[in-house]
N, C-alpha and C. Protein backbone atom coordinates (compact mmCIF):
# COMPACT_ATOMS: atom_id res chain seq x y z
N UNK A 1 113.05 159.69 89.43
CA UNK A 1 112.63 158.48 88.73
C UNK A 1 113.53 157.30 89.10
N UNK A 2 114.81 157.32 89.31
CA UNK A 2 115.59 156.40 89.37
C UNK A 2 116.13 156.06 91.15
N UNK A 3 115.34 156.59 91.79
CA UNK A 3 115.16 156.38 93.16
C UNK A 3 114.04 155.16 93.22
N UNK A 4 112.53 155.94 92.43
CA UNK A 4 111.81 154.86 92.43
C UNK A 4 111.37 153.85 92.09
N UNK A 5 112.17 153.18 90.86
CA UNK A 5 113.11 152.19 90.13
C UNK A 5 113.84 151.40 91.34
N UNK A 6 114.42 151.90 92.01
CA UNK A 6 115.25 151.26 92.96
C UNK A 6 114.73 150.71 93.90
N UNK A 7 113.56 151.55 94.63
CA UNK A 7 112.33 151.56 95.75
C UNK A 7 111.22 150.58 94.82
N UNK A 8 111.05 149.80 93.67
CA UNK A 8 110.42 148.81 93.37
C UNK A 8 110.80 147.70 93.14
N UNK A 9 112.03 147.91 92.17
CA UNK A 9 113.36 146.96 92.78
C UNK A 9 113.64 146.13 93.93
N UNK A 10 113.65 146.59 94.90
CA UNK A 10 113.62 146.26 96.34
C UNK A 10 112.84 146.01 96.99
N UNK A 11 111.61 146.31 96.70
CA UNK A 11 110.60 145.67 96.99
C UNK A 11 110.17 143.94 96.66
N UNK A 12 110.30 144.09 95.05
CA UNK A 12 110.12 142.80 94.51
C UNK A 12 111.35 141.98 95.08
N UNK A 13 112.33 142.30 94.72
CA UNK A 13 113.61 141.21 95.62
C UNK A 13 113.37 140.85 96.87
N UNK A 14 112.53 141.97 98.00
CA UNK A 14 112.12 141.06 99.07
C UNK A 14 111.19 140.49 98.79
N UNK A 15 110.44 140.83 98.54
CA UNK A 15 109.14 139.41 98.28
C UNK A 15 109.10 138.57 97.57
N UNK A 16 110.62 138.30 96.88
CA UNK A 16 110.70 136.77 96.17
C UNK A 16 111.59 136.16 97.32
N UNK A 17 112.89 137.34 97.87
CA UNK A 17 112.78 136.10 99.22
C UNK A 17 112.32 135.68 100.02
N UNK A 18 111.05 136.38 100.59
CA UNK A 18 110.08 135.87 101.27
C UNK A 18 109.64 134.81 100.64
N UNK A 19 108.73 135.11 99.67
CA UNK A 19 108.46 133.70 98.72
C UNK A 19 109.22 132.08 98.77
N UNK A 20 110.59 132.45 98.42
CA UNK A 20 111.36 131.83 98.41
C UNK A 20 111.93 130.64 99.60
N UNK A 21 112.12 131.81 100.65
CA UNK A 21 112.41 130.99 101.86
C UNK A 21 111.07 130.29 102.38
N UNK A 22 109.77 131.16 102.40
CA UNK A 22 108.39 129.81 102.38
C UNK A 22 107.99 128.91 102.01
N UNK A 23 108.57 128.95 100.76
CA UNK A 23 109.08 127.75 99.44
C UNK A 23 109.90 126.81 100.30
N UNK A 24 110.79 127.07 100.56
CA UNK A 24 112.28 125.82 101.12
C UNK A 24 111.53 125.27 102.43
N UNK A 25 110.78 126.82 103.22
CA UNK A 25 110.28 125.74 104.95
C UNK A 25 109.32 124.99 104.89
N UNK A 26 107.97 125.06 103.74
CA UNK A 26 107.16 124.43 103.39
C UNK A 26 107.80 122.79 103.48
N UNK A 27 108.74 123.01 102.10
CA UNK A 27 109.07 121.79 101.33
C UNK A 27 110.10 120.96 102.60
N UNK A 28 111.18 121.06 102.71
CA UNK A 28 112.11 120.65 103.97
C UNK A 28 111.83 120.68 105.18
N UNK A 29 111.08 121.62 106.04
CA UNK A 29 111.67 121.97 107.23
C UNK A 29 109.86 121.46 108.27
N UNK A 30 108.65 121.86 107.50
CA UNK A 30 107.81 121.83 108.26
C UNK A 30 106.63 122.07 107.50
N UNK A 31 105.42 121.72 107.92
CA UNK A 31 104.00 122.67 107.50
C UNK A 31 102.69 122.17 107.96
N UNK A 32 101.49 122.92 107.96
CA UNK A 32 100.79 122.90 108.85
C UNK A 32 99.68 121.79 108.06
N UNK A 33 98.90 120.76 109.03
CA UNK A 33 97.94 120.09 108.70
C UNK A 33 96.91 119.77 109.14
N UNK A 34 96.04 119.46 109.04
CA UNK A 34 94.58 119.78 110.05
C UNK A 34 94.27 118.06 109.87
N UNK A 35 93.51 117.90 111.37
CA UNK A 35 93.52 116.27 111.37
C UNK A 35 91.84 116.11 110.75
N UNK A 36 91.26 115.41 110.28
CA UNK A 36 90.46 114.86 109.55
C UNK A 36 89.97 113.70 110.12
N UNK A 37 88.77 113.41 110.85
CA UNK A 37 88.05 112.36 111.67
C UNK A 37 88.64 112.24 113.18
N UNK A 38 88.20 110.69 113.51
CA UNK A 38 88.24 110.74 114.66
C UNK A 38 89.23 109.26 115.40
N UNK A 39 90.30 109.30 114.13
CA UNK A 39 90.78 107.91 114.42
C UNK A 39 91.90 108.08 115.39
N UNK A 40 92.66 109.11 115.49
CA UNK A 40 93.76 109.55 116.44
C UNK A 40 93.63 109.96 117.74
N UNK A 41 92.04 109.77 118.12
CA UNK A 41 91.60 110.36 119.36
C UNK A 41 91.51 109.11 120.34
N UNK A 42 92.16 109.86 121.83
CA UNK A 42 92.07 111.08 122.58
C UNK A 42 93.18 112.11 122.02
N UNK A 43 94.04 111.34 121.61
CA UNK A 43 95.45 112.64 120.97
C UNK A 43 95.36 113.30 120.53
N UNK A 44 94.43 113.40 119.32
CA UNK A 44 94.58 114.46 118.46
C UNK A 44 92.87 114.54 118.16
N UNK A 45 92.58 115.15 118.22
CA UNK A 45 90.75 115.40 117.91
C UNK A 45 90.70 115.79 115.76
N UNK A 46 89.29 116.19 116.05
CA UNK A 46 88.62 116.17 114.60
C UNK A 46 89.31 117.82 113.99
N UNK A 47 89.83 118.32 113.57
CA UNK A 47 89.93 119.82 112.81
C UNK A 47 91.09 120.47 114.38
N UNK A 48 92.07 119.38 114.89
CA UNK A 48 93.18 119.98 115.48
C UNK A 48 94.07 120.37 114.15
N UNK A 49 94.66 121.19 114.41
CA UNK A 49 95.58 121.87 113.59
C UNK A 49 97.11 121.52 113.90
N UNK A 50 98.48 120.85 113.06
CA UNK A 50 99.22 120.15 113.88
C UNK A 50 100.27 120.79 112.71
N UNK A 51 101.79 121.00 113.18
CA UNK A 51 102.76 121.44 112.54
C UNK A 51 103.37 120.08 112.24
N UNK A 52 104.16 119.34 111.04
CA UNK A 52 104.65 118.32 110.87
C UNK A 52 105.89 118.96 110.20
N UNK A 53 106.43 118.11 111.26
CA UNK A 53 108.31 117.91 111.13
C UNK A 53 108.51 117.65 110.05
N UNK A 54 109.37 118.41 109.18
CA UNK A 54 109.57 117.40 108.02
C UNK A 54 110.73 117.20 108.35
N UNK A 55 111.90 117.60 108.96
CA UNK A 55 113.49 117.54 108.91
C UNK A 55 113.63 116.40 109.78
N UNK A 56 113.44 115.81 110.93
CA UNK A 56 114.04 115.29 111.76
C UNK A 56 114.55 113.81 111.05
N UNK A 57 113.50 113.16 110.61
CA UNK A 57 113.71 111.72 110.15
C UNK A 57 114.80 111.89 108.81
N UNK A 58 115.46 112.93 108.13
CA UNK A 58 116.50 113.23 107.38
C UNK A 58 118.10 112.66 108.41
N UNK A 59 117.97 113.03 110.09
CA UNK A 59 119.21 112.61 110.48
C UNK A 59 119.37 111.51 111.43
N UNK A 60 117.66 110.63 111.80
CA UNK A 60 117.43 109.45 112.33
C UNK A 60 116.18 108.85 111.94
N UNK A 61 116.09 107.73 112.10
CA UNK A 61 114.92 106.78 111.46
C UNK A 61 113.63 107.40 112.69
N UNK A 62 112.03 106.92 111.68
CA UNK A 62 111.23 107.13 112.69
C UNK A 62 111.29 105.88 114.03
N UNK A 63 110.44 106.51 115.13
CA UNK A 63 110.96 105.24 115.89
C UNK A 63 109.12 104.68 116.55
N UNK A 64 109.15 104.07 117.29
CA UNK A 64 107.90 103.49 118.17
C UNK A 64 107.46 104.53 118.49
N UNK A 65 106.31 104.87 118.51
CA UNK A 65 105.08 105.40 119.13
C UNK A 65 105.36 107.15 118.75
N UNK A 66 106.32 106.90 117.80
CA UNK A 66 106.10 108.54 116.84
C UNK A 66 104.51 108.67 115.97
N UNK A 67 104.17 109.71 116.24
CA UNK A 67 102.64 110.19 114.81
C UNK A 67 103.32 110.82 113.79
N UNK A 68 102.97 109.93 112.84
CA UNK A 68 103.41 110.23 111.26
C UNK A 68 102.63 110.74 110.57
N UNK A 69 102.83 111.52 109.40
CA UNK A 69 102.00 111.71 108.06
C UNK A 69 102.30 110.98 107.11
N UNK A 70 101.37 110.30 106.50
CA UNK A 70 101.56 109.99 104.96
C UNK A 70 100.95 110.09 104.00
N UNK A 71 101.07 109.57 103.04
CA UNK A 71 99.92 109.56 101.66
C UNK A 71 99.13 108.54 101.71
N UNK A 72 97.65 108.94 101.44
CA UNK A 72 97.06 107.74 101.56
C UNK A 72 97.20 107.23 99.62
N UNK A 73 97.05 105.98 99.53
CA UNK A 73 97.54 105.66 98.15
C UNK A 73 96.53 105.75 97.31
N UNK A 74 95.52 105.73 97.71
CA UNK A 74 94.22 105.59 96.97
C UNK A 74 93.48 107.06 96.44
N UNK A 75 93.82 108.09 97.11
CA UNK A 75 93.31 109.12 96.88
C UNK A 75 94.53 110.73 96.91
N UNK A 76 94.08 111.03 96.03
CA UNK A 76 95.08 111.94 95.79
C UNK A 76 94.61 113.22 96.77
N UNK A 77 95.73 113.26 97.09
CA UNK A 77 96.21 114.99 98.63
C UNK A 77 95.42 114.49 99.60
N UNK A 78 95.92 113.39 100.07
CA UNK A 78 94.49 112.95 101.31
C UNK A 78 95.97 112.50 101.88
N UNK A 79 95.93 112.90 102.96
CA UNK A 79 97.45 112.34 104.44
C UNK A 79 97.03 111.02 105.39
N UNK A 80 97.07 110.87 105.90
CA UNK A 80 96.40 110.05 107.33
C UNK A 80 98.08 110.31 108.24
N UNK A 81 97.43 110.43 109.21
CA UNK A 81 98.32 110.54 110.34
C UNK A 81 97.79 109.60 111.36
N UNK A 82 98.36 108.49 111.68
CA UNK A 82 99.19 107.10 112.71
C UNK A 82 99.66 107.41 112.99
N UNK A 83 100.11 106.45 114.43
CA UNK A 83 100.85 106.42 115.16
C UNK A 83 102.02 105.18 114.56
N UNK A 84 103.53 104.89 115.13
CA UNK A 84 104.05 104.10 114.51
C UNK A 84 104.08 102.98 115.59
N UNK A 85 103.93 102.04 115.14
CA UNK A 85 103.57 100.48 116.41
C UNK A 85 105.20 99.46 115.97
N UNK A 86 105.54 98.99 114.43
CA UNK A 86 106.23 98.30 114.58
C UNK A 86 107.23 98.74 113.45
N UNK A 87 108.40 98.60 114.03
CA UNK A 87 109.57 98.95 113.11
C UNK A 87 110.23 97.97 112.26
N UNK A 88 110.93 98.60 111.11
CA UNK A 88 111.28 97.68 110.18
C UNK A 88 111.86 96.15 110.38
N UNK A 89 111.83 95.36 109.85
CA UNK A 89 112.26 93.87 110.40
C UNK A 89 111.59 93.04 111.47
N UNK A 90 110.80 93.70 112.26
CA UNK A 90 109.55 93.50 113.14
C UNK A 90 108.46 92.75 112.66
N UNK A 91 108.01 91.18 113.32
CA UNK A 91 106.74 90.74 113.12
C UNK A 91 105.46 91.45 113.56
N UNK A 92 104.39 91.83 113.46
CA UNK A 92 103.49 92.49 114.30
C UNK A 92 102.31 91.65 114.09
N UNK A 93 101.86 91.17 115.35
CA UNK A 93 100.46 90.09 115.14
C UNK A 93 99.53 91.29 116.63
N UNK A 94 98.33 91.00 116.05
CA UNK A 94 96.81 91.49 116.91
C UNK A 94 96.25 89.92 117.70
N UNK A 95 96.43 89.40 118.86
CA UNK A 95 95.75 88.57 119.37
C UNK A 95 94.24 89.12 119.54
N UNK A 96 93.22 87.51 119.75
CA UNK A 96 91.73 87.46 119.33
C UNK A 96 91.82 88.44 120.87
N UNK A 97 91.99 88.77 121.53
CA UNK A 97 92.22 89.44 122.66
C UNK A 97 92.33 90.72 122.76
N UNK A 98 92.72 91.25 121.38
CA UNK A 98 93.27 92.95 121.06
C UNK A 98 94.75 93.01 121.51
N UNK A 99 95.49 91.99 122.10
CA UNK A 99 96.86 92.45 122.26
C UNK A 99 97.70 92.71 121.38
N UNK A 100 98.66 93.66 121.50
CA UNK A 100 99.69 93.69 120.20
C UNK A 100 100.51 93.16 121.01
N UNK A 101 101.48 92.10 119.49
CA UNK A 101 102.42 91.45 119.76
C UNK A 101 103.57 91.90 118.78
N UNK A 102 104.95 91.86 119.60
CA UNK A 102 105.56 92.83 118.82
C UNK A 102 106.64 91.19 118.49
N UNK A 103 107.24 90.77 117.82
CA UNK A 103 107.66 89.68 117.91
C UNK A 103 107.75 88.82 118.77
N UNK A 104 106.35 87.93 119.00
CA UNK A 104 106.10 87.37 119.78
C UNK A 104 105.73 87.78 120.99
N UNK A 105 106.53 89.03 121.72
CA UNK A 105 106.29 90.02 122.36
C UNK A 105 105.22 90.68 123.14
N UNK A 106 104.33 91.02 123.97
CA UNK A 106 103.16 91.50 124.21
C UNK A 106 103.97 93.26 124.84
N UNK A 107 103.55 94.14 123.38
CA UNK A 107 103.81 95.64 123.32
C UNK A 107 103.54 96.60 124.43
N UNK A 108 103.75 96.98 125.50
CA UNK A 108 103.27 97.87 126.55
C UNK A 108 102.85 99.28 125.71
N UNK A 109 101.78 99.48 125.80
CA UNK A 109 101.49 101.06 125.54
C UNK A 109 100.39 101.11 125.94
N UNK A 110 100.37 103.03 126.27
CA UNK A 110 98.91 102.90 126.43
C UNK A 110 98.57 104.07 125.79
N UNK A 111 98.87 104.25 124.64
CA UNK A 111 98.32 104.93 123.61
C UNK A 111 96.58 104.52 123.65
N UNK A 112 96.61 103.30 122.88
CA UNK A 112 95.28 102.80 122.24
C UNK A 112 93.70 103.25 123.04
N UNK A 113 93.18 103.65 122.30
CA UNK A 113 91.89 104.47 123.22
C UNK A 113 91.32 103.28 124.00
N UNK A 114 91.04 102.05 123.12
CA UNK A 114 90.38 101.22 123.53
C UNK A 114 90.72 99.59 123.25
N UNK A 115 90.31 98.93 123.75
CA UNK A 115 91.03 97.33 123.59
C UNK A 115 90.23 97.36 122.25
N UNK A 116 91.48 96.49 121.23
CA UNK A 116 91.04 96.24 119.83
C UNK A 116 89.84 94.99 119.83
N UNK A 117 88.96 94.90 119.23
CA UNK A 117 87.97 94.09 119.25
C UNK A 117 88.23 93.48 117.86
N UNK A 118 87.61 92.15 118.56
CA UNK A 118 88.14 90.79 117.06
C UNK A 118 87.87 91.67 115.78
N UNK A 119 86.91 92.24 115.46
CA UNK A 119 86.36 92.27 114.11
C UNK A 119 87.24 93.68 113.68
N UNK A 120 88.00 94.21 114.74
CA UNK A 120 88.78 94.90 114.18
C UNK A 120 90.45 94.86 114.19
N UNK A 121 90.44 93.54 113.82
CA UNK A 121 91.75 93.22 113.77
C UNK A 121 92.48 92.73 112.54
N UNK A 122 91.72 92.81 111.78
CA UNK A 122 92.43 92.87 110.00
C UNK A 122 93.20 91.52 110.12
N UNK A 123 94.05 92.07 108.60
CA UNK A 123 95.16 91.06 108.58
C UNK A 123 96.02 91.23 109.80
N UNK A 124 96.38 91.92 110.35
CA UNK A 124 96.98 91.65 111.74
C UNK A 124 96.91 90.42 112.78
N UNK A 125 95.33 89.96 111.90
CA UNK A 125 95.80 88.23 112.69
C UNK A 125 95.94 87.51 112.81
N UNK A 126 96.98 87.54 111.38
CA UNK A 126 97.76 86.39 111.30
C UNK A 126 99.29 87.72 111.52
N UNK A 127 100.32 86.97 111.42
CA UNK A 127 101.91 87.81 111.71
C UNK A 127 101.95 88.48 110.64
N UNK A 128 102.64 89.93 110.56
CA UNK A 128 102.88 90.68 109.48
C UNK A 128 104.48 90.99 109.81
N UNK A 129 104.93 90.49 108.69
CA UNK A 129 106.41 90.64 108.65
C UNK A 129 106.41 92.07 108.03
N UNK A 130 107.75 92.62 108.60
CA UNK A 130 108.06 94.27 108.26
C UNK A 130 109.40 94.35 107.27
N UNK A 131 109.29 94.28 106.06
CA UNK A 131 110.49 94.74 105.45
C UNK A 131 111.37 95.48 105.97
N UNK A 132 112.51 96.21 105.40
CA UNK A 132 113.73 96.60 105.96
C UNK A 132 113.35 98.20 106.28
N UNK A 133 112.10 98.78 105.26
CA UNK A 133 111.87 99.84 105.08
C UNK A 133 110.30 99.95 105.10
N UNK A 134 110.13 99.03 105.83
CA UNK A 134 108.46 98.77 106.43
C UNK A 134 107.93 99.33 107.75
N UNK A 135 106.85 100.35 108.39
CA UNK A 135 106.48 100.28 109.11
C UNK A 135 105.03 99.81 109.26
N UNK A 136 104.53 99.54 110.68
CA UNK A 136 102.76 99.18 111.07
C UNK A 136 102.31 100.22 111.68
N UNK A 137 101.37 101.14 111.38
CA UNK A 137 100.93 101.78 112.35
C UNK A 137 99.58 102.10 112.23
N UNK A 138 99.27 102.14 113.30
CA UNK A 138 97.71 102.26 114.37
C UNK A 138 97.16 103.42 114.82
N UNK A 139 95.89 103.84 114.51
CA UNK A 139 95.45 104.94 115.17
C UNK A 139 95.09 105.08 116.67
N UNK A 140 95.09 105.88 117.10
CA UNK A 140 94.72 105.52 118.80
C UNK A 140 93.32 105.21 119.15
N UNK A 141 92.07 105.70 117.98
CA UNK A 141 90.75 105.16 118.55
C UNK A 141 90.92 103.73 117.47
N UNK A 142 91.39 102.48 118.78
CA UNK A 142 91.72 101.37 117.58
C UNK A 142 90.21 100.76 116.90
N UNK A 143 89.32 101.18 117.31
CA UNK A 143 88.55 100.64 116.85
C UNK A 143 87.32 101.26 115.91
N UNK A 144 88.05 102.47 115.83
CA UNK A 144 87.48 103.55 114.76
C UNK A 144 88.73 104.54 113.58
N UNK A 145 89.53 102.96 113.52
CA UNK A 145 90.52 103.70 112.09
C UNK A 145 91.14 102.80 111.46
N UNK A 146 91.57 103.78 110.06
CA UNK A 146 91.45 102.78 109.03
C UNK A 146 93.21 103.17 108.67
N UNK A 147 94.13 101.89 109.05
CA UNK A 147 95.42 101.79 109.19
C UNK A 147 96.13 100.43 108.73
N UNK A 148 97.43 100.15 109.47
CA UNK A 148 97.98 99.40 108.53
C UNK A 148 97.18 97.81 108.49
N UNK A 149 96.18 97.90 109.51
CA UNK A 149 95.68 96.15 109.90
C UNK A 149 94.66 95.97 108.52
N UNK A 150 94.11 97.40 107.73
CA UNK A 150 93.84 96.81 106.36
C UNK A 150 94.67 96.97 105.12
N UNK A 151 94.11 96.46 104.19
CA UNK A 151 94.71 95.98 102.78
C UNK A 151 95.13 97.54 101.98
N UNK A 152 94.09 98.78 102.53
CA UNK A 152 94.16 99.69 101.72
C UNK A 152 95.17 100.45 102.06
N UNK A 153 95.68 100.58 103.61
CA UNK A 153 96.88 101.40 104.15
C UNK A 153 97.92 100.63 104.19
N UNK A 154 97.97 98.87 104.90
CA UNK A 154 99.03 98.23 104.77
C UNK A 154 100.27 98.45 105.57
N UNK A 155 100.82 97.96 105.22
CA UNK A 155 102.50 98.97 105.69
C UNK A 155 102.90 99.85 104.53
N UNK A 156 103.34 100.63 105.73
CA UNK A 156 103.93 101.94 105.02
C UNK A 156 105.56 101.91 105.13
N UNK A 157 105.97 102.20 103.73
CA UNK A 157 107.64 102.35 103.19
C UNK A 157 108.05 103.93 103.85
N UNK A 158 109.30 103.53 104.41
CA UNK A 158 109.72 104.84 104.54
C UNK A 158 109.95 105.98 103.75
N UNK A 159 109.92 105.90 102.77
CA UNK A 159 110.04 107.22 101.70
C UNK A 159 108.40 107.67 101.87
N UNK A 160 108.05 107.40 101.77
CA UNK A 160 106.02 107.73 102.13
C UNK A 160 106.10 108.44 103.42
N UNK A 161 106.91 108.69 104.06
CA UNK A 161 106.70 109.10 105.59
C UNK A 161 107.00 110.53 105.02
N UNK A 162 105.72 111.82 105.22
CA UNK A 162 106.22 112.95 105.11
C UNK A 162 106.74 113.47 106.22
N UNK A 163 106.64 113.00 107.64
CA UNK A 163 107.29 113.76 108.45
C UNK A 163 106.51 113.14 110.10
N UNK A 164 106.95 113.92 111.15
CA UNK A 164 106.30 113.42 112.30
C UNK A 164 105.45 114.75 112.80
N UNK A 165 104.22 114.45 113.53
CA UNK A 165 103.11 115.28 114.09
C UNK A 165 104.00 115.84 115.10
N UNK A 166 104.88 117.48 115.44
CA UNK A 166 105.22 117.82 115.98
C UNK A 166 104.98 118.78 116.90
N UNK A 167 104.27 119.58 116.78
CA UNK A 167 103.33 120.66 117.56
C UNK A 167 101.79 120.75 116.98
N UNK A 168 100.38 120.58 118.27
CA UNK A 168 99.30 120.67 117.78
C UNK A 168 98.86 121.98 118.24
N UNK A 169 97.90 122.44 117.16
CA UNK A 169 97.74 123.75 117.58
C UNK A 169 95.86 123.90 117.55
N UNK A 170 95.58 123.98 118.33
CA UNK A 170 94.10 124.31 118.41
C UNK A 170 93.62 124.69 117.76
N UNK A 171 92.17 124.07 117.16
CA UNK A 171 91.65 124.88 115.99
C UNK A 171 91.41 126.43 116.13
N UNK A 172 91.38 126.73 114.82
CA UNK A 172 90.90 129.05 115.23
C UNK A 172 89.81 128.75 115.87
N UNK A 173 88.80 127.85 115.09
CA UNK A 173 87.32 128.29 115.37
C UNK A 173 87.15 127.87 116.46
N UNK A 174 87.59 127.24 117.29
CA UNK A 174 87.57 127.41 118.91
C UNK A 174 88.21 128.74 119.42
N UNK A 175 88.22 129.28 118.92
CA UNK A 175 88.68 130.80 119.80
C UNK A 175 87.77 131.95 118.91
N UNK A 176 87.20 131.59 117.93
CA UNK A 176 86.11 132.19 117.09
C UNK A 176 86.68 133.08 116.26
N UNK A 177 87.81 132.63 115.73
CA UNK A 177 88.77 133.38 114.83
C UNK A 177 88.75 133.20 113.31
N UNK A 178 88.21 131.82 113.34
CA UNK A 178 88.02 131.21 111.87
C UNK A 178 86.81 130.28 112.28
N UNK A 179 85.42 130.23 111.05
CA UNK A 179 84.54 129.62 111.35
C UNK A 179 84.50 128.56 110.23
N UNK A 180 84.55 127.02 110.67
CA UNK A 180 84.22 126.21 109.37
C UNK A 180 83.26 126.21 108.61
N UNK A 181 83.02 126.10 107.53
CA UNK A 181 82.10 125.80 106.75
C UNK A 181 81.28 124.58 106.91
């Protein structure tokens, strides 16, 4: 009897540290998120599956042309993942042209799927000043996402940043392992 007391014992103690330590990598270290539409594409497609960093931006700031997660504010457990275009203290203006201007600046990248078109250039065109703890960021199909050039995403504060898009992992159901609903 008191063998198998011991042999249940030990059982449960590992599987609260299992528990436990899934608990801490969840919360700190990482976890998995599935992308939702089609605003990050060619980069990231509709139901890619992507691991997000949570640790790194703990021992340096995010920087240019990192993919972030955040909260969207309006709806509760809903993320959006951008790309980051302008860093804190940074003006960021959209010319009638689609150019980004990074203080005054004309931004080299070639992220953007497609040249931004007037009607999708938000408040971006007039200058958007970046607080100390302000970022701008842009999806890569610029003309099919909804980011900081409107009123509802805005700039995003760094405490809102859950982490950066660090490894993508192919959906199952492309390998016919998991089928969506």
């Amino acid at each position: 009897m008191n063998k198998v007391i011991k042999e249940v014992l030990s059982t449960v103690l590992y599987l609260l540290g299992v528990v436990c330590l899934t608990y801490l990598v969840i919360t700190f270290v990482g976890q998995r998120t599935e992308v939702s539409g089609e605003s990050m594409e060619p980069t990231l497609a509709d139901r890619d599956n992507l691991i997000v960093d949570k640790i790194t931006y703990r021992f340096r700031a995010p920087q240019r042309f990192d993919i972030i997660v955040f909260p969207f504010q309006y709806k509760e457990h809903t993320f959006y993942i951008k790309r980051i275009i302008g860093l804190p203290g940074e003006t960021v203006q959209i010319g009638e042209d689609g150019t980004i201007y990074i203080n005054g600046e004309v931004l080299e990248e070639s992220y953007g799927k497609e040249i931004i078109k007037p009607e999708y250039i938000g408040i971006a065109r007039n200058p958007v000043q970046l607080g100390e703890d302000e970022y701008f960021v842009l999806g890569d199909n610029r003309n099919n996402s909804s980011d900081s050039r409107t009123e509802a995403v805005g700039k995003i504060h760094r405490k809102d940043i859950i982490g950066r898009a660090w490894l993508r992992i192919w959906p199952l159901s492309k390998f016919g392992i998991l089928k969506h609903q």
